[in-house]
C-alpha atoms as a PDB file:
ATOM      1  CA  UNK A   1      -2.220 -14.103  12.334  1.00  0.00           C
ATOM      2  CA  UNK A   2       0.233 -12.488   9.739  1.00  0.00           C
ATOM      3  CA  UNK A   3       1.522  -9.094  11.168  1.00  0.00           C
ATOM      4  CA  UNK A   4       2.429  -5.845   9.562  1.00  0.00           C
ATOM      5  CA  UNK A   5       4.628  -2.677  11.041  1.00  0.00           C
ATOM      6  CA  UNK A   6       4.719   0.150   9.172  1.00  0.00           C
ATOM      7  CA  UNK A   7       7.597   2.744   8.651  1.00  0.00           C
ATOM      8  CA  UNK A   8       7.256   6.343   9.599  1.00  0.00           C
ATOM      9  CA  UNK A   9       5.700   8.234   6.883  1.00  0.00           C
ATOM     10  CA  UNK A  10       6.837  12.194   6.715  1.00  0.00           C
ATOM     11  CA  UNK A  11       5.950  15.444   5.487  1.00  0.00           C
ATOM     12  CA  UNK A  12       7.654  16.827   1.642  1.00  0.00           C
ATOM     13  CA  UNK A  13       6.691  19.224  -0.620  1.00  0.00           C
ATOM     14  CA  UNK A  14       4.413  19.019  -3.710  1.00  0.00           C
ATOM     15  CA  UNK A  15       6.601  17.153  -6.182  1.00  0.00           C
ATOM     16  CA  UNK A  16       8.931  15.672  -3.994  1.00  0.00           C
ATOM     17  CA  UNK A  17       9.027  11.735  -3.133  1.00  0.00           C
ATOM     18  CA  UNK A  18       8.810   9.736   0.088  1.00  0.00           C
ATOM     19  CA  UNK A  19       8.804   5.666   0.246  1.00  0.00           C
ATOM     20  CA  UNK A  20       6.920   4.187   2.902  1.00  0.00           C
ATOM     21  CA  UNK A  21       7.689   0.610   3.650  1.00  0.00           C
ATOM     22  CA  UNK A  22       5.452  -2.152   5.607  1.00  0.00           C
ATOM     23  CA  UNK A  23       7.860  -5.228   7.555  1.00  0.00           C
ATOM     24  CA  UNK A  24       5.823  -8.617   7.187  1.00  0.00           C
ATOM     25  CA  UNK A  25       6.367 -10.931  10.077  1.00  0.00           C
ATOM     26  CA  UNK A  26       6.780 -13.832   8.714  1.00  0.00           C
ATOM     27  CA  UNK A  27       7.681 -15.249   5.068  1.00  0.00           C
ATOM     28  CA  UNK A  28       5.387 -13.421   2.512  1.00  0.00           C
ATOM     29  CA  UNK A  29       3.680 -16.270   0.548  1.00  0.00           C
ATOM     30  CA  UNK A  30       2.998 -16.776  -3.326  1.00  0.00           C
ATOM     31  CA  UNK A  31      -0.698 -16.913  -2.541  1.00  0.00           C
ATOM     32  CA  UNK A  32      -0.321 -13.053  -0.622  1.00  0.00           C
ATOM     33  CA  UNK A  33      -3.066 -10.088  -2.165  1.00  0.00           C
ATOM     34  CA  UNK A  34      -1.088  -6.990  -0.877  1.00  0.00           C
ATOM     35  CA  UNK A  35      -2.249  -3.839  -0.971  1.00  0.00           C
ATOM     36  CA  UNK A  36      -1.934   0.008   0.430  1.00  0.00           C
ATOM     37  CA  UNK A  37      -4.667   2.240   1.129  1.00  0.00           C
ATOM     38  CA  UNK A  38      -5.252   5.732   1.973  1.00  0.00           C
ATOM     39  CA  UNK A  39      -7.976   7.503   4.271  1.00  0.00           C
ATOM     40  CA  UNK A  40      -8.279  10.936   4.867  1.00  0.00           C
ATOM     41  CA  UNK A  41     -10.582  11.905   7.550  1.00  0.00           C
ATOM     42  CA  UNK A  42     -14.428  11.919   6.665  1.00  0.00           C
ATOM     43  CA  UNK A  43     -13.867   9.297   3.815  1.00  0.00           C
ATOM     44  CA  UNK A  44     -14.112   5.888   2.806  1.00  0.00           C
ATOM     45  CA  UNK A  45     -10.425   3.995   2.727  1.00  0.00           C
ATOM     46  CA  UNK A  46      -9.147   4.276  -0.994  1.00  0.00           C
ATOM     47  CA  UNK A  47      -7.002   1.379  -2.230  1.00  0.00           C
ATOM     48  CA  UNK A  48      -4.493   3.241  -4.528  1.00  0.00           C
ATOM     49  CA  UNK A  49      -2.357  -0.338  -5.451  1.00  0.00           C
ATOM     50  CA  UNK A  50      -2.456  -3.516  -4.798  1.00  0.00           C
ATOM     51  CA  UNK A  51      -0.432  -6.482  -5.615  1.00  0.00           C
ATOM     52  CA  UNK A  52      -0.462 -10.355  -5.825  1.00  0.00           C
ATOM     53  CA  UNK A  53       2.133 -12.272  -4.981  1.00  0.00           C
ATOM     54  CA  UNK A  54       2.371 -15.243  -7.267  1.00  0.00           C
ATOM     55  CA  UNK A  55       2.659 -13.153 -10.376  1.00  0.00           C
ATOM     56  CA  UNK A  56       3.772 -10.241  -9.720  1.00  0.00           C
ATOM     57  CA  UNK A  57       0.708  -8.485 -11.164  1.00  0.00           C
ATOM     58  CA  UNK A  58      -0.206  -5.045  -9.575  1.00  0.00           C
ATOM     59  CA  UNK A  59      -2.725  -2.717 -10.103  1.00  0.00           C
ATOM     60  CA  UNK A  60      -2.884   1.640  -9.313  1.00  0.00           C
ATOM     61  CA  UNK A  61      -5.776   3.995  -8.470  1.00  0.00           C
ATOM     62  CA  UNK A  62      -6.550   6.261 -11.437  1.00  0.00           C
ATOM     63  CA  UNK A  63      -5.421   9.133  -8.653  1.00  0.00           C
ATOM     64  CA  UNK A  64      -1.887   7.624  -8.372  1.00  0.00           C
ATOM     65  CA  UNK A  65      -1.413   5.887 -11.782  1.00  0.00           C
ATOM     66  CA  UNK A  66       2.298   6.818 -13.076  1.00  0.00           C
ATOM     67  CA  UNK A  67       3.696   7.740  -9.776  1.00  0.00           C
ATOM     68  CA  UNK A  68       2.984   5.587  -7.421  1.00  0.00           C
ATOM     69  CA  UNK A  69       5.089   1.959  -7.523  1.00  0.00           C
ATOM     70  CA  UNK A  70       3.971  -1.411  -4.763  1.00  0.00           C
ATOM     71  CA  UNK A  71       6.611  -3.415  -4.357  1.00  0.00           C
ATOM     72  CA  UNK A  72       6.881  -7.113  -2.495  1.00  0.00           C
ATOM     73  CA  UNK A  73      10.770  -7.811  -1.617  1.00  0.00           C
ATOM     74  CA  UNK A  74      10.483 -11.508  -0.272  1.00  0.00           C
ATOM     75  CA  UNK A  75      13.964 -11.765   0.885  1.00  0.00           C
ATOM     76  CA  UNK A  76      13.497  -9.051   3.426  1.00  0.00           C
ATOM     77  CA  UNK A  77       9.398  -9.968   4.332  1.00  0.00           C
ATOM     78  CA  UNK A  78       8.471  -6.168   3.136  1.00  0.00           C
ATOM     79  CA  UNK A  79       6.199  -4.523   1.018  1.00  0.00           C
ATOM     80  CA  UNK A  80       6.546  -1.103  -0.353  1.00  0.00           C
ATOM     81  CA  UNK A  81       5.031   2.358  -2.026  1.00  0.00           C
ATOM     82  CA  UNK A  82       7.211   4.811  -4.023  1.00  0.00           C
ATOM     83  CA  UNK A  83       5.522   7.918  -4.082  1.00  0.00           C
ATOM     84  CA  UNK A  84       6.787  10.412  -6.542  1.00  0.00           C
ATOM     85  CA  UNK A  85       5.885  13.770  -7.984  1.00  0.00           C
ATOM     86  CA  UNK A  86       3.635  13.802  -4.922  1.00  0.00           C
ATOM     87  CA  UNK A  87       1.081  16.294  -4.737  1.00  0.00           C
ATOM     88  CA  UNK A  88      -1.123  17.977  -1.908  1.00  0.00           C
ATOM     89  CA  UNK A  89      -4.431  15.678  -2.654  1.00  0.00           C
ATOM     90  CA  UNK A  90      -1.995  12.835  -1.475  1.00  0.00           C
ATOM     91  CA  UNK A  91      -1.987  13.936   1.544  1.00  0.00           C
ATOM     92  CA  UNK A  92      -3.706  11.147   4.055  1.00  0.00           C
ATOM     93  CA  UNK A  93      -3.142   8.552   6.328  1.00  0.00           C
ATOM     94  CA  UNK A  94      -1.782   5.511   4.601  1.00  0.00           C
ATOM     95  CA  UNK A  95      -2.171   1.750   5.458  1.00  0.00           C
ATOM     96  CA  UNK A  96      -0.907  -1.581   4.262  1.00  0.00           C
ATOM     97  CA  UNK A  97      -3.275  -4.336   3.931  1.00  0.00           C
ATOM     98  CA  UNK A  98      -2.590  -8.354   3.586  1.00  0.00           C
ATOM     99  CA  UNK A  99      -4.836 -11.778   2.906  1.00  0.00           C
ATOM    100  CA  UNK A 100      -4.591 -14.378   1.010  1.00  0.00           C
ATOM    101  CA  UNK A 101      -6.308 -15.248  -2.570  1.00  0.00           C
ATOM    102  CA  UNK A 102      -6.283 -17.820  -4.728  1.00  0.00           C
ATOM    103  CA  UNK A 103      -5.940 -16.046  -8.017  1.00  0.00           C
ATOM    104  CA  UNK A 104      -4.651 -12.226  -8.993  1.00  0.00           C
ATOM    105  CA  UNK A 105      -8.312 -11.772 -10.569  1.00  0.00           C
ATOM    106  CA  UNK A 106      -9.301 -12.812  -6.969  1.00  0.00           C
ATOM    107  CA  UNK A 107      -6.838 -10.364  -5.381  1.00  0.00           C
ATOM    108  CA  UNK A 108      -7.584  -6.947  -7.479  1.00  0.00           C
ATOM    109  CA  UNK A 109     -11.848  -7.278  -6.782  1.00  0.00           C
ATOM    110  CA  UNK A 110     -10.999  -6.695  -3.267  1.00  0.00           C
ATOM    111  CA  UNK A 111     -11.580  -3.369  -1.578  1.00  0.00           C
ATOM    112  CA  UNK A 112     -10.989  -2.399   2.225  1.00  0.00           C
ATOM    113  CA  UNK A 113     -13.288  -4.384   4.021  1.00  0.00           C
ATOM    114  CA  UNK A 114     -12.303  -7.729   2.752  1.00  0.00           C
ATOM    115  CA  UNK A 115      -8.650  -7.521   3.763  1.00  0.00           C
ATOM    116  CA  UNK A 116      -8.175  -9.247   7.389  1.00  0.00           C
ATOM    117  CA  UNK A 117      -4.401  -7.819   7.901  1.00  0.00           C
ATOM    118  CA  UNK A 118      -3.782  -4.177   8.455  1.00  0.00           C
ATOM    119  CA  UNK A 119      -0.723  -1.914   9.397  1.00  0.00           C
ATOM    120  CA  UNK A 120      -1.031   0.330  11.705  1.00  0.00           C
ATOM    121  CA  UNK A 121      -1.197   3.254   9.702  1.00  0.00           C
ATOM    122  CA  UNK A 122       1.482   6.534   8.934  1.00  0.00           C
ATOM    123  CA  UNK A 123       0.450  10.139   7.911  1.00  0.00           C
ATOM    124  CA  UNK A 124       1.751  11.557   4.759  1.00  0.00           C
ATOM    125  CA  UNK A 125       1.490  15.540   4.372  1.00  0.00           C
ATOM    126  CA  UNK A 126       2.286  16.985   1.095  1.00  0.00           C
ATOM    127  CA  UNK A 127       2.888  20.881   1.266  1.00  0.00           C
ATOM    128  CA  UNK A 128       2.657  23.574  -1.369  1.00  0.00           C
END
């Protein structure tokens, strides 16, 4: 079973940026569907990007579209979210997510409860 540790997150101000980063424990495989959620308390877990592997294809929330970047670095087994001109709805706890898919049309369908691999999860507050 694939395991993933998550960096602090941290608290910056409404249009700052903050990079949270999620170590794989093993090698991260072509056939890898990687994604980050959010969840703030009271709501459903919101996948704001998601990424496959294979082909490098990634996809963004509507919410985070433009500022938000997932990145997989093989070499170093991580996967990563560059938040920019962050803003106080951002605010949540965030999680990474892992499984394997055949296909990227297989790996974008997938929403929260069909991911078997989580983080452990790191709060982001975003301050006016």
């Amino acid at each position: 079973q694939v395991q993933l540790i998550q960096s602090e997150g941290g608290s910056v101000q409404a249009g700052g940026s903050l990079t949270l980063s999620c170590l794989v424990d093993r090698q991260i495989f072509d056939n890898y569907c990687m994604a980050w959620f959010r969840q703030i308390p009271g709501q459903d877990r919101e996948r704001v990007a998601v990424s496959f592997i294979g082909n490098k294809h990634r996809e963004y929330s509507d919410s985070v579209k433009g500022r938000f970047t997932i990145d997989a670095n093989k070499p170093k087994k991580t996967l990563s979210l560059q938040m920019n001109s962050l803003k106080t709805e951002d605010t949540a706890m965030y999680y990474c997510a892992a499984d394997t898919r055949s296909s990227w049309d297989d790996c974008r369908t997938r929403d929260a409860s069909e991911f078997r691999t989580w983080g452990q999860g790191t709060q982001v507050t975003v301050s006016s």
